[in-house]
Protein backbone atom coordinates (compact mmCIF):
# COMPACT_ATOMS: atom_id res chain seq x y z
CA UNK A 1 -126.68 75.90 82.31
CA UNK A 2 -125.19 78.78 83.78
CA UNK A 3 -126.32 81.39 86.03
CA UNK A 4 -126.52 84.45 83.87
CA UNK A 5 -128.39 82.01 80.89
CA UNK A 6 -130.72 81.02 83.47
CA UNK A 7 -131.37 84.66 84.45
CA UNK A 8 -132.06 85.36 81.14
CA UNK A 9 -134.20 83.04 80.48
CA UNK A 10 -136.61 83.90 83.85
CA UNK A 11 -136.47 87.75 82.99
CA UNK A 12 -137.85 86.68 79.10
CA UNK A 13 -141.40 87.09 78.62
CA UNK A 14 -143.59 84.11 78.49
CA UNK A 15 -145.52 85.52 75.43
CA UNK A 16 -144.05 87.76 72.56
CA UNK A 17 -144.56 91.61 72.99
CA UNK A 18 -146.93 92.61 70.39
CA UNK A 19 -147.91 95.89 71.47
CA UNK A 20 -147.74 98.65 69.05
CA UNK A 21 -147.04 102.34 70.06
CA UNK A 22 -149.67 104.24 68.54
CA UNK A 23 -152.43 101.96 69.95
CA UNK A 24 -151.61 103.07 73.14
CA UNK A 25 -153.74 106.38 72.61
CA UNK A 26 -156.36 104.47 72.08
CA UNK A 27 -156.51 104.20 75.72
CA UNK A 28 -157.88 107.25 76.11
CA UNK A 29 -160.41 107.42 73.14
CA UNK A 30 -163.66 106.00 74.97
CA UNK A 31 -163.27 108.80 77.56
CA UNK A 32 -162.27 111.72 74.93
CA UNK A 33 -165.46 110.88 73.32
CA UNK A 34 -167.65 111.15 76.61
CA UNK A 35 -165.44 114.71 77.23
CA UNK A 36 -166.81 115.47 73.72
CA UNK A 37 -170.74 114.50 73.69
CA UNK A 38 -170.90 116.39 77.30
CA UNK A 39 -168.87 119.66 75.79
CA UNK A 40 -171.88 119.82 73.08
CA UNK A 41 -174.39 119.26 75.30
CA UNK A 42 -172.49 122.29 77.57
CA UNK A 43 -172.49 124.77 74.95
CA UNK A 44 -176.64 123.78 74.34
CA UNK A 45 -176.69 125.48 77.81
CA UNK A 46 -179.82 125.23 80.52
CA UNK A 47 -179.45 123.96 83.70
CA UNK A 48 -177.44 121.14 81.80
CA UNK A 49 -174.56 122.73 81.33
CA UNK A 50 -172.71 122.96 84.14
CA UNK A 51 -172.66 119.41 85.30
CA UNK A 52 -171.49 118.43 81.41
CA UNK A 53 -168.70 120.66 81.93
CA UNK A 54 -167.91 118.99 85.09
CA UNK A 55 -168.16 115.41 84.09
CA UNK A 56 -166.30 116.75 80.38
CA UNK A 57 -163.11 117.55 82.49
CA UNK A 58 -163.35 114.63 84.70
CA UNK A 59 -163.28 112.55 81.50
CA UNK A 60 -160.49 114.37 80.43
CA UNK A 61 -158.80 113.70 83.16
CA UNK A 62 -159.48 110.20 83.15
CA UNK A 63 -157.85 110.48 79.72
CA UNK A 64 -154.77 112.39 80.66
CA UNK A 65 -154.14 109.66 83.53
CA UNK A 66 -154.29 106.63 80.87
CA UNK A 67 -152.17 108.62 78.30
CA UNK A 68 -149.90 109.80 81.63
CA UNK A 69 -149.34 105.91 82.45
CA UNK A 70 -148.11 105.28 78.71
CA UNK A 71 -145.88 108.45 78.67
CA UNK A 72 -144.08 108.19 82.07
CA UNK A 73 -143.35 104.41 81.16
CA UNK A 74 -141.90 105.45 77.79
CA UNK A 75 -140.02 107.84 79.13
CA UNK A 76 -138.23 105.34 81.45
CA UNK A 77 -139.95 105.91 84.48
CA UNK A 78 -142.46 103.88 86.67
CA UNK A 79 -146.17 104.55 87.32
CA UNK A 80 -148.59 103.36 89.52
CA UNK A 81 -151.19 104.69 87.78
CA UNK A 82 -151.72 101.15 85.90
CA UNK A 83 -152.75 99.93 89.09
CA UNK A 84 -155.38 102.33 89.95
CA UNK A 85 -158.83 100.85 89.82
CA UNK A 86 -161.85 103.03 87.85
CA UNK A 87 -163.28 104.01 91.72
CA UNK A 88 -159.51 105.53 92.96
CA UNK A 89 -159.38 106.74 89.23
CA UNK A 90 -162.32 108.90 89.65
CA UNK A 91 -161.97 109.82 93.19
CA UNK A 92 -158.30 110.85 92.17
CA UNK A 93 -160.01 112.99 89.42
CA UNK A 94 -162.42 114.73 91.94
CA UNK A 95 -159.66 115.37 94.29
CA UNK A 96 -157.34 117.14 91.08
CA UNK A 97 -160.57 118.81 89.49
CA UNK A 98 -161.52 121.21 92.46
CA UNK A 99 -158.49 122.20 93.09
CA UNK A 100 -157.98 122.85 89.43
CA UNK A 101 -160.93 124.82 89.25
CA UNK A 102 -159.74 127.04 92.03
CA UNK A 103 -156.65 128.26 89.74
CA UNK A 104 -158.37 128.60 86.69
CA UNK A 105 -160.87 130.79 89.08
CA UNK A 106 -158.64 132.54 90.45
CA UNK A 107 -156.58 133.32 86.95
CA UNK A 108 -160.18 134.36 85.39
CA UNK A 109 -160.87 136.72 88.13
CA UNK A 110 -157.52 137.91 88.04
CA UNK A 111 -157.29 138.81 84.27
CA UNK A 112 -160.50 140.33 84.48
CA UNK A 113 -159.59 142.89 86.90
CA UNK A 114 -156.77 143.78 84.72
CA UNK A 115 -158.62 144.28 81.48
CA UNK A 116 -157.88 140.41 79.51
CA UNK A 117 -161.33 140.47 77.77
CA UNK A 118 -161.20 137.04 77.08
CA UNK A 119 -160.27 135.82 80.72
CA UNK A 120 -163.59 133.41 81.16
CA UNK A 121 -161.76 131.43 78.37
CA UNK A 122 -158.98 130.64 81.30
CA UNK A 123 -161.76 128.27 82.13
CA UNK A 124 -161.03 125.84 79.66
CA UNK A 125 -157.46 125.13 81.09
CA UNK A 126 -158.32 121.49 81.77
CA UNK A 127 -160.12 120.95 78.24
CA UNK A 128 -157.65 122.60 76.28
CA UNK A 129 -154.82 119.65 77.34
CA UNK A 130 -156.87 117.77 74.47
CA UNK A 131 -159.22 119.65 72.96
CA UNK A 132 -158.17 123.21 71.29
CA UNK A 133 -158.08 126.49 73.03
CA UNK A 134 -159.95 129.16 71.70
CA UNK A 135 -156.64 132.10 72.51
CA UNK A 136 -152.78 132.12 71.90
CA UNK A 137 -152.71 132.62 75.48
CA UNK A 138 -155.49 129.99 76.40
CA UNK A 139 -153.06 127.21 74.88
CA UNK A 140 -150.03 128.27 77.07
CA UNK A 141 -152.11 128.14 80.09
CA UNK A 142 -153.60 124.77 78.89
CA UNK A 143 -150.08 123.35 79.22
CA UNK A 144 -148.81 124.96 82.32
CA UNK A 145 -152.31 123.25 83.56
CA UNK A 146 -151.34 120.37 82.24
CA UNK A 147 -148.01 119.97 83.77
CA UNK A 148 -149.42 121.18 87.56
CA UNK A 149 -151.49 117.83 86.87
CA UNK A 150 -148.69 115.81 86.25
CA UNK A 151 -147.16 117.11 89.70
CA UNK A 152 -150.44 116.30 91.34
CA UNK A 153 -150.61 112.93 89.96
CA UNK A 154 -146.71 112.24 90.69
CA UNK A 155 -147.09 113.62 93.81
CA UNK A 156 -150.19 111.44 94.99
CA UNK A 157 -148.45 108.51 93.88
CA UNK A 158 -145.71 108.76 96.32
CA UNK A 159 -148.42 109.50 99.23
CA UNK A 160 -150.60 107.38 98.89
CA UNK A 161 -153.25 109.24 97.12
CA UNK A 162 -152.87 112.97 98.96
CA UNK A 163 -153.69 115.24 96.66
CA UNK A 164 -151.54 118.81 97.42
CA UNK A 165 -152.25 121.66 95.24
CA UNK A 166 -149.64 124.30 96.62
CA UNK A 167 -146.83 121.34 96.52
CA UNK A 168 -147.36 120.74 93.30
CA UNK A 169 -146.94 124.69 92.66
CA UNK A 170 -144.08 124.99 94.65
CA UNK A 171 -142.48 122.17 93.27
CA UNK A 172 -142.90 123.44 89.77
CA UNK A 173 -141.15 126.64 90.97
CA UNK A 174 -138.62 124.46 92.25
CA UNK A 175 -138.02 122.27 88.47
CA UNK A 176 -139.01 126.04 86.66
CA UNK A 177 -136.11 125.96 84.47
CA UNK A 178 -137.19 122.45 82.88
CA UNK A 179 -140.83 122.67 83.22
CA UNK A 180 -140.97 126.15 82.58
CA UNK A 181 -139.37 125.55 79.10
CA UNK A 182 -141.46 122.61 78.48
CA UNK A 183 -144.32 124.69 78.99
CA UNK A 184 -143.29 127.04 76.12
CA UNK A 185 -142.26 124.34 74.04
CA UNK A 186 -145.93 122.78 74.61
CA UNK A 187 -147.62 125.74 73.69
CA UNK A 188 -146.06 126.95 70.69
CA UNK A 189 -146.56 123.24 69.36
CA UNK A 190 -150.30 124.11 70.92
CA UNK A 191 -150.11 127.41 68.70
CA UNK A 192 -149.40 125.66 65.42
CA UNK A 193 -150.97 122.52 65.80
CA UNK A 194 -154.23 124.75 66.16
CA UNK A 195 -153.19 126.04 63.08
CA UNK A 196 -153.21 123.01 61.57
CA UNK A 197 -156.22 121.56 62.85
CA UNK A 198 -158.05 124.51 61.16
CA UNK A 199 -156.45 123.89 57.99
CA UNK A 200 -158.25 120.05 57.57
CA UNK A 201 -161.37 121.26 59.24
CA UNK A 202 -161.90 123.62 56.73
CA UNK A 203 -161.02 121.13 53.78
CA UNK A 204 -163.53 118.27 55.85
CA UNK A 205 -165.99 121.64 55.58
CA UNK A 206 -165.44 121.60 51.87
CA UNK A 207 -165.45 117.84 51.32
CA UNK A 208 -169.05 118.03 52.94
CA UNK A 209 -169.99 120.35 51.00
CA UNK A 210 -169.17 119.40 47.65
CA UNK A 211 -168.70 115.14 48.00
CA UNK A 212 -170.95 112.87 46.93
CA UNK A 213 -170.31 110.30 49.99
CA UNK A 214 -172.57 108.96 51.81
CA UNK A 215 -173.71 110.83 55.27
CA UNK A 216 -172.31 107.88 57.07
CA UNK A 217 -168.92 108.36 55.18
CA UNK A 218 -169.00 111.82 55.63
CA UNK A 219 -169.77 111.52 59.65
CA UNK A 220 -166.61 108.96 59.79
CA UNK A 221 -164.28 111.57 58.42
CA UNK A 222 -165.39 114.09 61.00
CA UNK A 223 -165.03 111.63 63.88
CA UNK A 224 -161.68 110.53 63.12
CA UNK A 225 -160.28 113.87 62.69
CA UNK A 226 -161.72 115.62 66.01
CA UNK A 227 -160.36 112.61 67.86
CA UNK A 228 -157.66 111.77 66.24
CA UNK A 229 -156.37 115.81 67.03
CA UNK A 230 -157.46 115.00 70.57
CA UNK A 231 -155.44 112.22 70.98
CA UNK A 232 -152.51 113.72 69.30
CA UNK A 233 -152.31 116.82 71.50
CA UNK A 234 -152.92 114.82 74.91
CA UNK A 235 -150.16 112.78 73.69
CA UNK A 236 -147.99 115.31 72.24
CA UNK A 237 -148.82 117.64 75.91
CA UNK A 238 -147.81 114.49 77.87
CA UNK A 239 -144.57 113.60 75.97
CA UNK A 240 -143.46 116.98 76.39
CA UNK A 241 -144.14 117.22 79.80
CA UNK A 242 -143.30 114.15 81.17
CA UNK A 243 -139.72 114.59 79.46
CA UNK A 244 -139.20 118.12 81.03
CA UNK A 245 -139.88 116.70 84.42
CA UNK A 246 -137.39 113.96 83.91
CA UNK A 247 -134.82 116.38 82.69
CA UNK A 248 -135.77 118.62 86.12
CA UNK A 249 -134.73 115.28 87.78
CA UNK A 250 -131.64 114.40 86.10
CA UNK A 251 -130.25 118.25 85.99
CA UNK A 252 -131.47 118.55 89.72
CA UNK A 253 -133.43 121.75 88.86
């Protein structure tokens, strides 16, 4: 036997690959549904609200990391992130979400004081990387948040967990031409995949209305399009921005 046949034969899996893309999203389903049940119980307001928001984005989060491992890997690169137990997970996620909520602050305040009347819905920069916007605008800044996440995430899996908000901003400056595009890219796809997503929600609406199914049936429908759209645009947002960051790397810009 020679050497290179014997190579071959060590580097060939012991089982047969039978993974199939698309079930990779599923990955992020339970925690897209836990975003979801605490964004209703968020809009019910009370004193309720504000901790559904905050455990809503953590899940989404949570859900952008196991989408981010998939994307990164299909993409060419490597990822830690696979090897991240639930506890690092979510102490990864605290670390990214305060920070987060900082800029989106600080970009609320700031449109305010120049007149944007719908600047609280800046806000909703972290739930808008899988759930839709409710602006034009709101999208775009969904998917600039989106890739300052990925930077955070890359970033704190080279140091060993440090989380570095301004880095992460100055090294998107730095890969602007790239990322910057990407970021337009993302949110014109954001723009008319909204567009789309209104177009079956109102024929679901109709279906309810006028279908004989049963409730059950009926519920189904609904549940597989709201998550199905949510898993779709946290895949399409990491695709997107995963590739722009490679091409900042392999450009050098």
């Amino acid at each position: 036997m020679t050497v290179a046949l014997r190579k071959q034969l060590e580097l060939k899996p012991a089982r047969p690959e039978t993974s199939f893309g698309p079930f990779r999203l599923l990955h992020a389903l339970p925690w897209l549904i836990l975003a979801a049940a605490m964004r209703v119980i968020a809009f019910g307001g009370g004193a309720v609200a504000l901790p559904a928001i905050v455990v809503a984005d953590i899940s989404v989060l949570l859900a952008f990391f196991a989408t981010a491992h998939q994307s990164i890997e299909a993409a060419g690169g490597q990822s830690s992130l696979g090897e991240l137990t639930l506890g690092e997970q979510f102490k990864l996620s605290f670390s990214i979400l305060w920070r987060i909520m900082l800029v989106m602050i600080v970009a609320a305040l700031g449109a305010a004081a120049v007149g944007y009347e719908a600047s609280y819905h800046l806000m909703a920069g972290l739930d808008g990387m899988a759930f839709d916007q409710f602006t034009h605008p709101g999208r775009f800044w969904s998917a600039w948040i989106a890739a300052l996440v990925l930077l955070m995430i890359v970033r704190a899996a080279r140091d060993d967990g440090k989380v570095a908000l301004f880095a992460a901003i100055s090294e998107f400056a730095r890969r602007g031409l790239w990322l910057g595009a990407a970021v337009i890219i993302l949110g014109t796809i954001n723009v008319v995949l909204a567009y789309g997503q209104e177009a079956v929600r109102t024929a679901i609406w109709t279906f309810w209305q006028t279908s004989s199914a049963t409730q059950f049936t009926k519920n189904l429908i609904y549940f597989v399009f709201i998550f199905s759209f949510a898993m779709l645009r946290l895949w399409i947002t990491l695709r997107i921005i995963t590739l722009g960051l490679k091409q900042s790397y392999v450009r050098g810009s």
